[in-house]
Protein backbone atom coordinates (compact mmCIF):
# COMPACT_ATOMS: atom_id res chain seq x y z
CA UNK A 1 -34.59 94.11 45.06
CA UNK A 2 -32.70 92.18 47.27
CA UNK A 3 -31.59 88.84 45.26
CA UNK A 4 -31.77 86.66 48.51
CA UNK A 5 -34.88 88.51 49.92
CA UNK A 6 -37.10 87.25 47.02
CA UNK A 7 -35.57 85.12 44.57
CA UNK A 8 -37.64 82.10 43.73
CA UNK A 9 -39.80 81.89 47.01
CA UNK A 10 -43.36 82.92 45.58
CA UNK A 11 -44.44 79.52 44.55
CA UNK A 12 -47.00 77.36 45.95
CA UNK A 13 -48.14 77.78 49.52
CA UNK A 14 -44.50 79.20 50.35
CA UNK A 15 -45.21 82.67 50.13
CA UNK A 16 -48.19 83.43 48.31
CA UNK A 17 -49.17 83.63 44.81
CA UNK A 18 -50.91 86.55 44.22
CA UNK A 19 -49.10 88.50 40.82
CA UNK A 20 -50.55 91.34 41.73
CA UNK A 21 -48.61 92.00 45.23
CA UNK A 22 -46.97 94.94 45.08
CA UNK A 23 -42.83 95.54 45.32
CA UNK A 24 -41.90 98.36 47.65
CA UNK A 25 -38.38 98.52 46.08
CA UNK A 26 -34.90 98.89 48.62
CA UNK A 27 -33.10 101.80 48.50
CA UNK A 28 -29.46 101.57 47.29
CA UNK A 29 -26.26 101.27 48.88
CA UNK A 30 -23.38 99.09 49.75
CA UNK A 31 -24.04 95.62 50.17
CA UNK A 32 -21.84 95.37 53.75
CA UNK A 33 -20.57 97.23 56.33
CA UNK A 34 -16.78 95.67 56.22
CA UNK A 35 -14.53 97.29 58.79
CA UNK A 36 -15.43 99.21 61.25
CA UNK A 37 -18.76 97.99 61.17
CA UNK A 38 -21.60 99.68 63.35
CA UNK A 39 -23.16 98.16 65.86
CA UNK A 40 -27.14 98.46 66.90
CA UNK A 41 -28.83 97.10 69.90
CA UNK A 42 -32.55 95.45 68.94
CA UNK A 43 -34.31 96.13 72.43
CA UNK A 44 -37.21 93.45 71.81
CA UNK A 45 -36.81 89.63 70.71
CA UNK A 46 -40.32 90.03 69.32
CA UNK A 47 -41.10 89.27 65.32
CA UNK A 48 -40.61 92.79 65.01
CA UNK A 49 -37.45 92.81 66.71
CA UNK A 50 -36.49 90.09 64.82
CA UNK A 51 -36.94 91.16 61.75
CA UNK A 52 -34.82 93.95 62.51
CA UNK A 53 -32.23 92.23 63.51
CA UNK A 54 -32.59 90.07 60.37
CA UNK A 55 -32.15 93.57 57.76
CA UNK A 56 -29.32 94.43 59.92
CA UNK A 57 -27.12 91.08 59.95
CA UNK A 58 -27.81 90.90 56.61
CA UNK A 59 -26.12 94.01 56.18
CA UNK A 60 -22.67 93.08 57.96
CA UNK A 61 -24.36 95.18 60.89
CA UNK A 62 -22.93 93.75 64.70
CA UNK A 63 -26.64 93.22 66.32
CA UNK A 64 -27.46 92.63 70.25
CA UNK A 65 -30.78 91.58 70.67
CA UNK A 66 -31.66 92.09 74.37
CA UNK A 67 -35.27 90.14 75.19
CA UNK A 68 -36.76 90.42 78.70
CA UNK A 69 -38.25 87.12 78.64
CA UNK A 70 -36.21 83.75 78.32
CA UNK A 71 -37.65 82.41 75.10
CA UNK A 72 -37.88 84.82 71.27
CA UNK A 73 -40.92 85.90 69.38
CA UNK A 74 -42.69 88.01 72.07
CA UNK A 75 -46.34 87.39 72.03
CA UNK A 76 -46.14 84.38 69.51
CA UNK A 77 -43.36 82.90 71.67
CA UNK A 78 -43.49 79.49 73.19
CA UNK A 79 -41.81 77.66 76.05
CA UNK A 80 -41.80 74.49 77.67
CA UNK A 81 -43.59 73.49 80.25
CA UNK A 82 -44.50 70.20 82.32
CA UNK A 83 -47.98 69.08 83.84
CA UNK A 84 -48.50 68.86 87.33
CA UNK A 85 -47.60 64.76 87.06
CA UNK A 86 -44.27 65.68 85.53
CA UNK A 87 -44.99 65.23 81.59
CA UNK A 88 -43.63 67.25 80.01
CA UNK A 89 -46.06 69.69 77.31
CA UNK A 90 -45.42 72.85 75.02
CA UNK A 91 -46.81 76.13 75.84
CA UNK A 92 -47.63 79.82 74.33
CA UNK A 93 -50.30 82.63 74.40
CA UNK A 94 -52.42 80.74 72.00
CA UNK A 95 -53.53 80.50 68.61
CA UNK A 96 -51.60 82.64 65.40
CA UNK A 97 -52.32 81.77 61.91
CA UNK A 98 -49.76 82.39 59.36
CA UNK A 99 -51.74 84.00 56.28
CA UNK A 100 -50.26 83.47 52.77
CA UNK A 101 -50.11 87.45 52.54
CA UNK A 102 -47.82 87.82 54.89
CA UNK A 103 -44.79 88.29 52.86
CA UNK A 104 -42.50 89.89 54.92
CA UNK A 105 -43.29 87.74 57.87
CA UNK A 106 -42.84 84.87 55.65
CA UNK A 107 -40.02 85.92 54.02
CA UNK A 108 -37.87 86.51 57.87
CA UNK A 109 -39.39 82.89 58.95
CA UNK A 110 -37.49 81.51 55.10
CA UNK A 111 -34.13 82.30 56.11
CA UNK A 112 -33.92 79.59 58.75
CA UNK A 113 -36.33 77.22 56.99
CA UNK A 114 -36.33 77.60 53.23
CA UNK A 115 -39.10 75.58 52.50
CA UNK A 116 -41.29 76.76 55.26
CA UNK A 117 -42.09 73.07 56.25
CA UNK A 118 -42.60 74.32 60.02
CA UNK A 119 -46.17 75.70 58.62
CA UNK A 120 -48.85 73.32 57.50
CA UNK A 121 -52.48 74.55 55.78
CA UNK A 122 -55.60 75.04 58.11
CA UNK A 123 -57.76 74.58 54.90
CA UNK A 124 -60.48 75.93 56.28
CA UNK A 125 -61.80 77.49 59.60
CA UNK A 126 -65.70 77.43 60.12
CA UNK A 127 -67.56 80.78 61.38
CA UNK A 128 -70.56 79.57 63.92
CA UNK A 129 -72.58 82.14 65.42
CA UNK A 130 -75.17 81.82 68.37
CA UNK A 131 -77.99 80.10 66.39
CA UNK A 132 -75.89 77.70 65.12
CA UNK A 133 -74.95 79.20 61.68
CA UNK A 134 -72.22 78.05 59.73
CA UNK A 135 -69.78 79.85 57.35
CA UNK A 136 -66.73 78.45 55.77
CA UNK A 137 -64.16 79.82 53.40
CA UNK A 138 -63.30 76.51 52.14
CA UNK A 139 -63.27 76.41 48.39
CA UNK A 140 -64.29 80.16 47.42
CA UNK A 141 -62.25 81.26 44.20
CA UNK A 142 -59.32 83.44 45.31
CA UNK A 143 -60.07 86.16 42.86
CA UNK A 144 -61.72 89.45 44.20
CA UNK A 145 -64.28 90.26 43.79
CA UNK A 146 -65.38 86.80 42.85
CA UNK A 147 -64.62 85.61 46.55
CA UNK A 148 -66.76 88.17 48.29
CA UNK A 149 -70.09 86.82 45.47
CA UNK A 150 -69.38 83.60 46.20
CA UNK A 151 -69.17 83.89 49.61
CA UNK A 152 -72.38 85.67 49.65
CA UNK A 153 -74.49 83.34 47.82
CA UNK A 154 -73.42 80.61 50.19
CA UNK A 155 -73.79 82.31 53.29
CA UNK A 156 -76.24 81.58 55.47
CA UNK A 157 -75.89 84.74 57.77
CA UNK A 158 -75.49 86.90 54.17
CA UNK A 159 -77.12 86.69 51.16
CA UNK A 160 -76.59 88.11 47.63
CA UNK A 161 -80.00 90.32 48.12
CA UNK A 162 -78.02 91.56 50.83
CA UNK A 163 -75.32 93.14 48.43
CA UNK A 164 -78.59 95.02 46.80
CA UNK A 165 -79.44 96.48 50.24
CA UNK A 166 -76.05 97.85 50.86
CA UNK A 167 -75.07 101.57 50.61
CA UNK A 168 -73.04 102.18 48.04
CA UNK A 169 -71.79 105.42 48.89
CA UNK A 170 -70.95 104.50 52.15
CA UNK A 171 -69.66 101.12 51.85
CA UNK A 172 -67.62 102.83 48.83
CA UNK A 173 -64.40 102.70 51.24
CA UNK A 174 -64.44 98.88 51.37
CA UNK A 175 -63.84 99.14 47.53
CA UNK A 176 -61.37 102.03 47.25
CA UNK A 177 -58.69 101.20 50.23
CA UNK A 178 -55.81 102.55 50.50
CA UNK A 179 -53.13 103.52 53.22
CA UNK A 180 -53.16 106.12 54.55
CA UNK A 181 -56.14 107.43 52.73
CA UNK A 182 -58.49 105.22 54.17
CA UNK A 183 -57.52 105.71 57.90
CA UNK A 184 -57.71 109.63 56.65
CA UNK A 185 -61.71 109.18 55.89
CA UNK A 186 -62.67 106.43 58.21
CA UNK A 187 -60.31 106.47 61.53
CA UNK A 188 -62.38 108.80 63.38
CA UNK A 189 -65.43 106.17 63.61
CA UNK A 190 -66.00 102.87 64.94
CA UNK A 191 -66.45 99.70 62.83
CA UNK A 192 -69.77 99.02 64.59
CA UNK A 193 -71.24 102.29 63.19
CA UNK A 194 -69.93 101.88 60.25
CA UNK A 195 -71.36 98.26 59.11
CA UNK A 196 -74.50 99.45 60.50
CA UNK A 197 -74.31 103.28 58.51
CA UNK A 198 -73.38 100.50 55.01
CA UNK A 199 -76.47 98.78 56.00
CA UNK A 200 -74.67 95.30 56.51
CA UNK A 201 -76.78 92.78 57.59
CA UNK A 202 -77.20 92.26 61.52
CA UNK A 203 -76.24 88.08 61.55
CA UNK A 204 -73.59 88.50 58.70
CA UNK A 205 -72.10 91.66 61.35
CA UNK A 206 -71.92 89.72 64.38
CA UNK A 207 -69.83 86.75 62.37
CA UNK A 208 -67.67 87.61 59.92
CA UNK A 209 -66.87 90.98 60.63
CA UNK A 210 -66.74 90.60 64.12
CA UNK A 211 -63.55 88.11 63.33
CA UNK A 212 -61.60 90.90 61.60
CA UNK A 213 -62.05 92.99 64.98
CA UNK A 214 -61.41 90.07 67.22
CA UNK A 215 -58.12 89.95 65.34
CA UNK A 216 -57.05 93.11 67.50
CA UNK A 217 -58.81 92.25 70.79
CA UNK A 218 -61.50 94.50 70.46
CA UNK A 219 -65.49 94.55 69.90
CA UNK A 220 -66.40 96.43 67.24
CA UNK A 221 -67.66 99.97 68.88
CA UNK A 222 -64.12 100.47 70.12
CA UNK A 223 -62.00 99.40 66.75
CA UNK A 224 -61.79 101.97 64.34
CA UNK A 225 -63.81 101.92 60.92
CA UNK A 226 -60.45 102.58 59.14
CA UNK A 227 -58.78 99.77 60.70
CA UNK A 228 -61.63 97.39 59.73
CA UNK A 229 -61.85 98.37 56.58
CA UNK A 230 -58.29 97.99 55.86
CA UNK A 231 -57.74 94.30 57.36
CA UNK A 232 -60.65 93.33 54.91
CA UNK A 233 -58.78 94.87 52.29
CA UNK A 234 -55.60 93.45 52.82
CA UNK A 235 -57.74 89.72 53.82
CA UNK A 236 -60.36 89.73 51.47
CA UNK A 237 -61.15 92.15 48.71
CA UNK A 238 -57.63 93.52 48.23
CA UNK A 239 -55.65 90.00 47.70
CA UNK A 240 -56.03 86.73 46.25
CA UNK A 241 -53.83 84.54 48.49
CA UNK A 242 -57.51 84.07 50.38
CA UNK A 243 -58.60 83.69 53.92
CA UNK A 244 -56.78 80.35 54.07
CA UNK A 245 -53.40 80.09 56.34
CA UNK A 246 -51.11 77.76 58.02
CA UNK A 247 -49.87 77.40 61.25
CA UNK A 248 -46.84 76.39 63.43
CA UNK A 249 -46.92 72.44 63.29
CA UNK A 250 -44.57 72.25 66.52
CA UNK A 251 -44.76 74.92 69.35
CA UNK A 252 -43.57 78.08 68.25
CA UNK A 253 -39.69 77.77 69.96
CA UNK A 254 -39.15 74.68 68.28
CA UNK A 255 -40.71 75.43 64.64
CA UNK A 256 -39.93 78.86 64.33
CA UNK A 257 -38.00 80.98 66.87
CA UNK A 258 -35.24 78.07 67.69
CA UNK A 259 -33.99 77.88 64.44
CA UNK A 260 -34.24 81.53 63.31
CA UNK A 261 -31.75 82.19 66.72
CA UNK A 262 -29.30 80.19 65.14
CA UNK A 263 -29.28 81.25 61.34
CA UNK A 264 -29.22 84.73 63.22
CA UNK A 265 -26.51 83.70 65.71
CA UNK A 266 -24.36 82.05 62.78
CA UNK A 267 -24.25 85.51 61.60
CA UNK A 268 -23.27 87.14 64.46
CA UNK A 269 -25.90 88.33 66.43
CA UNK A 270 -25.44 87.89 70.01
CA UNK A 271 -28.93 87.23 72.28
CA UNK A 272 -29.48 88.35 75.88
CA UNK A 273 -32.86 86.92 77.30
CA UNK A 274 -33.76 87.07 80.21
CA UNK A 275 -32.42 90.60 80.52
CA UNK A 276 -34.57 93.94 80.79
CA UNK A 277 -33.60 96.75 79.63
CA UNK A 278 -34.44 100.02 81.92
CA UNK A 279 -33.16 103.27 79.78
CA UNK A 280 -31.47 104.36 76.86
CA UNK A 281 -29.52 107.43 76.54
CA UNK A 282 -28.62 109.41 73.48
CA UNK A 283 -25.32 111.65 73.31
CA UNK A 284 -22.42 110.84 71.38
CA UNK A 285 -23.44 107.04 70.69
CA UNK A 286 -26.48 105.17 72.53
CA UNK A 287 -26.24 103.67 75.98
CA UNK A 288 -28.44 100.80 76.54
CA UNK A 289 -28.86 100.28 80.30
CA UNK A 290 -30.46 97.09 82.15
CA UNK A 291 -31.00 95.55 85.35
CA UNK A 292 -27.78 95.97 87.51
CA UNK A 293 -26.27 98.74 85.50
CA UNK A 294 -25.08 96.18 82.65
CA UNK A 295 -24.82 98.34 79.36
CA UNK A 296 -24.79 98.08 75.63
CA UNK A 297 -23.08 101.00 73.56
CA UNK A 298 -24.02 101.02 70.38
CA UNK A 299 -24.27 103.27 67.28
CA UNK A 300 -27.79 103.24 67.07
CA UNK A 301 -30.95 101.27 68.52
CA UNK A 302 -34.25 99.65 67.59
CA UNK A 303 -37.06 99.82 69.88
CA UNK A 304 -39.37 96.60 69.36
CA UNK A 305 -41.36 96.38 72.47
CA UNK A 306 -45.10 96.01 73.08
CA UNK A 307 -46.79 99.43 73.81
CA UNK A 308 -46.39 99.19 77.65
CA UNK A 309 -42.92 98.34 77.80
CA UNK A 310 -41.83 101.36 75.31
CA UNK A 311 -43.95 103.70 77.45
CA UNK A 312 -41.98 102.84 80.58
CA UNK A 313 -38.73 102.73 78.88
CA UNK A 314 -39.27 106.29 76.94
CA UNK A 315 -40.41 107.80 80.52
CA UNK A 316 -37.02 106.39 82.15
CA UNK A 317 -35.01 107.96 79.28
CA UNK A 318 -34.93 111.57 79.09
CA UNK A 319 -32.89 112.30 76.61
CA UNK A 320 -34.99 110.50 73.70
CA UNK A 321 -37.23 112.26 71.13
CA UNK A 322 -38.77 115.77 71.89
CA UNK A 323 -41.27 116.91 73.53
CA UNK A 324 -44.41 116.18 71.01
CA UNK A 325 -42.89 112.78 69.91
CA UNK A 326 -42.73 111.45 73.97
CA UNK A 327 -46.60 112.85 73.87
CA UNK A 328 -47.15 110.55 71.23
CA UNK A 329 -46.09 107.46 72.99
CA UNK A 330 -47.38 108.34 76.68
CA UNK A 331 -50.50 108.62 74.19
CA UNK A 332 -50.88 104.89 73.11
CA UNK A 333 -53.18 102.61 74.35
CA UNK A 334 -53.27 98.85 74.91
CA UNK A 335 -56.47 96.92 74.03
CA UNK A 336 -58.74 95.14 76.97
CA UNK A 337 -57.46 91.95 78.53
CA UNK A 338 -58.01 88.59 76.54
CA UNK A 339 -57.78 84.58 78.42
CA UNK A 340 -56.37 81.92 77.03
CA UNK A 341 -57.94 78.63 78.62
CA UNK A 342 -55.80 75.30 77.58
CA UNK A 343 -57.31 72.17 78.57
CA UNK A 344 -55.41 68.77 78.28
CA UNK A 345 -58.53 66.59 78.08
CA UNK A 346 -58.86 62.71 79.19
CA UNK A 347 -61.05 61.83 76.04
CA UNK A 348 -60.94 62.98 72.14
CA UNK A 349 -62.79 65.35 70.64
CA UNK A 350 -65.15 64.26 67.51
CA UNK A 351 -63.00 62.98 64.68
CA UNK A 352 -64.85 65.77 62.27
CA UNK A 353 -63.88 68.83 64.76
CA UNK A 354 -62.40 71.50 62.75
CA UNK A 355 -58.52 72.57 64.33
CA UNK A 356 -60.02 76.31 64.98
CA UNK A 357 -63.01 77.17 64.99
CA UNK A 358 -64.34 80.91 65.00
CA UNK A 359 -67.76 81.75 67.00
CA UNK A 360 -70.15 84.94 67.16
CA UNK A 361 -72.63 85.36 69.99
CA UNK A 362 -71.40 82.73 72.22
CA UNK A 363 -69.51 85.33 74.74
CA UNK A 364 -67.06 85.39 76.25
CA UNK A 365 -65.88 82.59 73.55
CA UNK A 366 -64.18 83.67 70.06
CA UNK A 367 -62.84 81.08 69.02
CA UNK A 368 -62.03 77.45 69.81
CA UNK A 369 -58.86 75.13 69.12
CA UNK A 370 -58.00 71.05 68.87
CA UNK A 371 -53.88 71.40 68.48
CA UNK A 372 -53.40 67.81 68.07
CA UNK A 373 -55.01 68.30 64.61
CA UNK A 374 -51.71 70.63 64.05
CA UNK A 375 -49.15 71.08 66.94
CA UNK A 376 -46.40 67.99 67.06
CA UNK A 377 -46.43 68.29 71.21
CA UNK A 378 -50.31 67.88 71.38
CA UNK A 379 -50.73 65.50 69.12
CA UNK A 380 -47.98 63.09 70.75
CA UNK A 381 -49.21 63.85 74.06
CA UNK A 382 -53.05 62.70 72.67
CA UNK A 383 -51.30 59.79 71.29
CA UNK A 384 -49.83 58.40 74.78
CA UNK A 385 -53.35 59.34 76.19
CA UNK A 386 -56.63 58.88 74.48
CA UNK A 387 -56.89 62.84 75.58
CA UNK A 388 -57.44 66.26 73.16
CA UNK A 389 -55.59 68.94 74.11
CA UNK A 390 -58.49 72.01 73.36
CA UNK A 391 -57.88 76.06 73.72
CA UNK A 392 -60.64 78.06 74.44
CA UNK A 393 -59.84 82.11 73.64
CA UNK A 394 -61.77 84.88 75.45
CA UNK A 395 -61.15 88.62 74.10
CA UNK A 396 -61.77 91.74 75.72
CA UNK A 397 -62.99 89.91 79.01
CA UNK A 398 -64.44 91.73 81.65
CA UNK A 399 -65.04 88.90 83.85
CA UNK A 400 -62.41 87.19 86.88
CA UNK A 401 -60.84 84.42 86.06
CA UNK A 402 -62.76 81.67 87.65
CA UNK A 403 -65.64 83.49 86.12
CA UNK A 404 -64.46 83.50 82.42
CA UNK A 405 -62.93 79.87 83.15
CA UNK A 406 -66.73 78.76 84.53
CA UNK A 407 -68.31 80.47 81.03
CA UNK A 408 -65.85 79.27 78.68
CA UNK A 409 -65.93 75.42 79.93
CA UNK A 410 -70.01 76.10 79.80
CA UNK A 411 -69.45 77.18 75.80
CA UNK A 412 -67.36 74.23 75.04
CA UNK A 413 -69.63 71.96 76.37
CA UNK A 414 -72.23 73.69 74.17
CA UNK A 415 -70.54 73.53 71.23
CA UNK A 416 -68.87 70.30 71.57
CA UNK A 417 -71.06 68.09 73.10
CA UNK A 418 -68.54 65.13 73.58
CA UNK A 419 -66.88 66.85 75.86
CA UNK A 420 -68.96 67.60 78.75
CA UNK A 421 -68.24 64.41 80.14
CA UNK A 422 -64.43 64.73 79.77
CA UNK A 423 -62.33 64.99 83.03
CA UNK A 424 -59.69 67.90 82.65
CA UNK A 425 -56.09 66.15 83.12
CA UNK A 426 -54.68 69.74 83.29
CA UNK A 427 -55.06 72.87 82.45
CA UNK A 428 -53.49 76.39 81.89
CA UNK A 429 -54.88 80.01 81.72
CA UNK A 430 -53.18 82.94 80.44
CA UNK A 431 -54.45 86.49 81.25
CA UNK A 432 -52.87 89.21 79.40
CA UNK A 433 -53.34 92.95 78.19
CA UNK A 434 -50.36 93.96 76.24
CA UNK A 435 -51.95 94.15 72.69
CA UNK A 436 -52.07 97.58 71.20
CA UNK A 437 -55.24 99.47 70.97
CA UNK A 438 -56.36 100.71 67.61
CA UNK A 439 -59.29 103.09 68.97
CA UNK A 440 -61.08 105.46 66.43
CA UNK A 441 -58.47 108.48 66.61
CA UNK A 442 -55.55 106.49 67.27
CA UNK A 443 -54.14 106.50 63.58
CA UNK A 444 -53.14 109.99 63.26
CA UNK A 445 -50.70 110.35 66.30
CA UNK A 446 -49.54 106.78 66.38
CA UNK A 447 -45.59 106.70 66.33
CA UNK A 448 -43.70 105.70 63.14
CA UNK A 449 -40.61 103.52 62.90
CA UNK A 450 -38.70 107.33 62.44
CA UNK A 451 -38.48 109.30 65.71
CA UNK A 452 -36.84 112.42 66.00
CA UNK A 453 -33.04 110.87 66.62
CA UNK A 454 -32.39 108.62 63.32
CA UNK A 455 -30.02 106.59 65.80
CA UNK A 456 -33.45 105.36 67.31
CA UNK A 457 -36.17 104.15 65.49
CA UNK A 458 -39.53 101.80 66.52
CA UNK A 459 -41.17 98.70 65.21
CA UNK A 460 -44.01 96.77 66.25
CA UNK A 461 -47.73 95.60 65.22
CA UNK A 462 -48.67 99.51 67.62
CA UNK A 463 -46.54 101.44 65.12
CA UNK A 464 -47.53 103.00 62.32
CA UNK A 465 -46.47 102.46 59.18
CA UNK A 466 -48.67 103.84 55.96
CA UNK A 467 -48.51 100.40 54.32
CA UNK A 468 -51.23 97.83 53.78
CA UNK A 469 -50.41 95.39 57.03
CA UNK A 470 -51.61 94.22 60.29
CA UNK A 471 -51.39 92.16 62.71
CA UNK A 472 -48.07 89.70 63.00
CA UNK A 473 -47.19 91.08 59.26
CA UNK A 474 -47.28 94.91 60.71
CA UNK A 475 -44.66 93.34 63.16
CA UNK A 476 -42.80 92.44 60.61
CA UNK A 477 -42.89 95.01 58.34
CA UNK A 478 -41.96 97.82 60.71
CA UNK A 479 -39.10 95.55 61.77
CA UNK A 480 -37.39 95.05 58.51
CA UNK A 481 -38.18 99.26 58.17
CA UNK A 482 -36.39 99.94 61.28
CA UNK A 483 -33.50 97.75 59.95
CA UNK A 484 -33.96 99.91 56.01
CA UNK A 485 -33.89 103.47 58.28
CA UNK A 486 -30.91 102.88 60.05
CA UNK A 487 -28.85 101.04 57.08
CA UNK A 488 -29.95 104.09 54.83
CA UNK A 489 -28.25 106.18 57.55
CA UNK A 490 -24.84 103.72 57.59
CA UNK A 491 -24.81 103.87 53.93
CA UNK A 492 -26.14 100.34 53.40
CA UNK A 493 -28.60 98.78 50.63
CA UNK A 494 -32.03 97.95 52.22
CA UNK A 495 -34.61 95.11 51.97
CA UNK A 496 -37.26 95.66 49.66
CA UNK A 497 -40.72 94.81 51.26
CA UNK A 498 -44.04 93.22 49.53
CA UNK A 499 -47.25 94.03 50.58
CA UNK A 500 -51.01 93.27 48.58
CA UNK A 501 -51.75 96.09 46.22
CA UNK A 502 -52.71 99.54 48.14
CA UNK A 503 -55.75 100.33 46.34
CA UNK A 504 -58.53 98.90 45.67
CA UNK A 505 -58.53 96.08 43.75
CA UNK A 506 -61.43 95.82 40.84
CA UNK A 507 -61.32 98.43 38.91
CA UNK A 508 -65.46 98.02 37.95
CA UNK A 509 -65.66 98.27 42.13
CA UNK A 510 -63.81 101.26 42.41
CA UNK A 511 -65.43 102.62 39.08
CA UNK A 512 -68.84 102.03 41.13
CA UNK A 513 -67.58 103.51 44.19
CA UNK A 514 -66.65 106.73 42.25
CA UNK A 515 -69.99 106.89 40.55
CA UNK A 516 -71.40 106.10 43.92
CA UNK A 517 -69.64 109.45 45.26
CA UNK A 518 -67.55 107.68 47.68
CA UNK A 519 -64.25 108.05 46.44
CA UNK A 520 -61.34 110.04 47.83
């Protein structure tokens, strides 16, 4: 295990608690390069290329990091940005909550900040669906399955009778996960036809499932049932750090990105934003070529981009991969478009208004925001004003923008009342449709972090990688695996990883699903 990587940083809210996470050891080697080190470019300032270039510094590895845009951390990046009166206000692509599972994540973020006192606890986020039901995950116990009977006999969209109704054989998957097995039985349906084929509960479905699915931009008929099943594995039944997370208390430059550049650039790794790259050719060593015919040569490379990006860069660059592994990428798919609507509002929200709030049948809103309750910027700008700032997310819109904008405004007068007489100060909206799909099918020809030429490897939350992760953690994960292929391949020790356990976790659940003749 690497003696940095995870010495001491398990306590508290720092990186989880759960003793049951499970240790994917590094494999041996030397501990730095020393002379004649190699050098790798990390095409991607991203988490995942991050990461990478994190396991590589480490490593005595020389690292360029070339990033497109002018800020780090890709689609959890932030940037300044001033109203139209001049004041000046922080800016991303929206909500990201930090779970206390994400180890690897966590772990990257702990080499700038220790202490990880740039995240504060969301304690709890409330589910409200269309009638007005409430669910909350404050106070459950963290211990599957304990969590899921508590949270049952609370519920007001599911009840414990509701557990009798289920399926067993075909829920059996939700109690016997594990990766790649699961994606094996389940990736070839949708999560809609699956909670309905389990018999869950029609309210309970459109709430707190529909979150999970949400998570990757997608309604439920077009996720697959593997992918589902997994995230509430890895969320609910298959860890006890819970469904409670923290988030970035200052925009995400400032509290997260900022200071991992320097710890990164106090080890030598040299940043290029602001510069795209266009090809990369393979012969003797690698040839990274951008915009004007500036170059990188380098030993090897990492390719951390979102799906579209690596698409148009593997099409520009001939000599990468073979035949069936360029099918493979030209294959991937990005999920429908999602808005982000940010409103800086002349009057506060209710005192009692929750920082995020999730919603079910209120389209085209998921989910709803008040950053002053958490973000620095917002809260000082609310303090100078009176004001809130509020975000308003829309996934897998359909609609224009002035449309969406006219429907999500409508919702948030709806569901916060106090606002509907508020005048909008300012306001931003972000469309975007870079997320990767994860479409029943998908699993089986997704690209790994290995491609064909071990001087190239991928990482992102699109690749694959037969672990228990998703979302920002995926990104994370299949950066620091990028960085453990190519050290493997110099001769250098790794970085072991951490994930929550991949199987099942109750044994008396998985006993059940076995009798129930669902097991693999």
């Amino acid at each position: 295990m690497d003696q940095w990587h995870f010495s001491g940083h398990f306590g508290g809210h720092l990186n989880g608690s759960d003793r049951r996470r499970q240790t994917w050891p590094a494999h041996p080697g030397r501990a730095s390069a020393g002379e004649g080190r190699p050098r790798v470019v990390v095409i991607g300032g991203g988490i995942a290329g991050l990461a990478a270039a994190t396991g590589l510094t480490e490593r005595g590895v020389a690292v360029d990091v070339v990033e497109k845009q002018d800020y780090l951390g890709g689609r959890v990046g932030g940037w300044p940005d001033a109203l139209e009166d001049g004041t000046p206000v922080a800016m991303n692509r929206g909500f990201h909550a930090f779970f206390r599972q994400y180890y690897n994540l966590r772990a990257m973020l702990q080499r700038s900040d220790p202490g990880l006192t740039a995240l504060t606890p969301v304690e709890d986020y409330p589910l409200i669906d269309g009638a007005g039901r409430q669910d909350t995950f404050r106070g459950l116990p963290q211990t599957p399955p304990l969590n899921a009977l508590a949270f049952a006999l609370r519920s007001p969209t599911f009840r414990l009778r509701d557990l009798v109704r289920l399926d067993a054989k075909a829920a059996a998957p939700l109690a016997t996960v594990s990766v790649p097995e699961t994606y094996d039985l389940l990736d070839d349906r949708d999560a809609a036809t699956f909670l309905r084929d389990i018999n869950f509960p029609e309210a309970a479905r459109h709430l707190a499932f529909e979150v999970f699915a949400r998570s990757f931009f997608a309604r439920p008929e077009t996720l697959s049932a593997g992918e589902l099943v997994t995230m509430f594995h890895i969320y609910f039944l298959g860890s006890s750090e819970g469904l409670i997370f923290d988030v970035a208390n200052a925009n995400f430059d400032v509290a997260l990105w900022n200071p991992l550049r320097r710890y990164l650039e106090g080890r030598g790794v040299v940043f290029h934003t602001g510069a795209e790259v266009d090809t990369v050719a393979v012969a003797d060593g690698v040839t990274v070529t951008g915009a004007g015919g500036r170059t990188w040569s380098a030993d090897a490379a990492v390719l951390a981009t979102d799906v579209g990006a690596l698409q148009r860069l593997v099409a520009a660059s001939p000599t990468l991969g073979d035949p069936g592994w360029r099918e493979q990428v030209a294959a991937m798919g990005t999920a429908p478009p999602f808005v982000v609507l940010r409103l800086w509002l002349d009057r506060p929200v209710r005192p009692d208004r929750a920082a995020f709030v999730a919603t079910g049948g209120r389209e085209p809103l998921d989910n709803i925001s008040v950053l002053e309750r958490y973000e620095r910027e917002s809260t000082e700008w609310c303090s100078r004003t009176g004001g809130s700032v509020v975000e308003l997310h829309a996934y897998s819109v359909t609609e224009g923008d002035t449309e969406v904008r006219s429907r999500l405004l409508a919702r948030m007068h709806e569901l916060y009342p106090e606002t509907a007489g508020a005048t909008i100060v300012a306001e931003r909206l972000l469309r975007r449709a870079d997320c990767p799909r994860f479409a029943p099918g998908d699993f089986a020809d997704r690209p790994t972090v290995a491609t064909p030429d071990p001087r190239v490897v991928l990482a992102g939350d699109g690749i694959r990688i037969d672990l228990p992760v998703a979302l920002m953690e995926r990104a994370a994960t299949t950066g620091w695996t990028a960085a453990n292929e190519l050290l493997a391949g110099f001769g250098l020790a790794g970085h072991a990883l951490h994930t929550v356990p991949n199987q099942g976790r109750s044994a008396v659940l998985r006993r059940l699903a076995t009798s129930a003749g669902g097991a693999r």
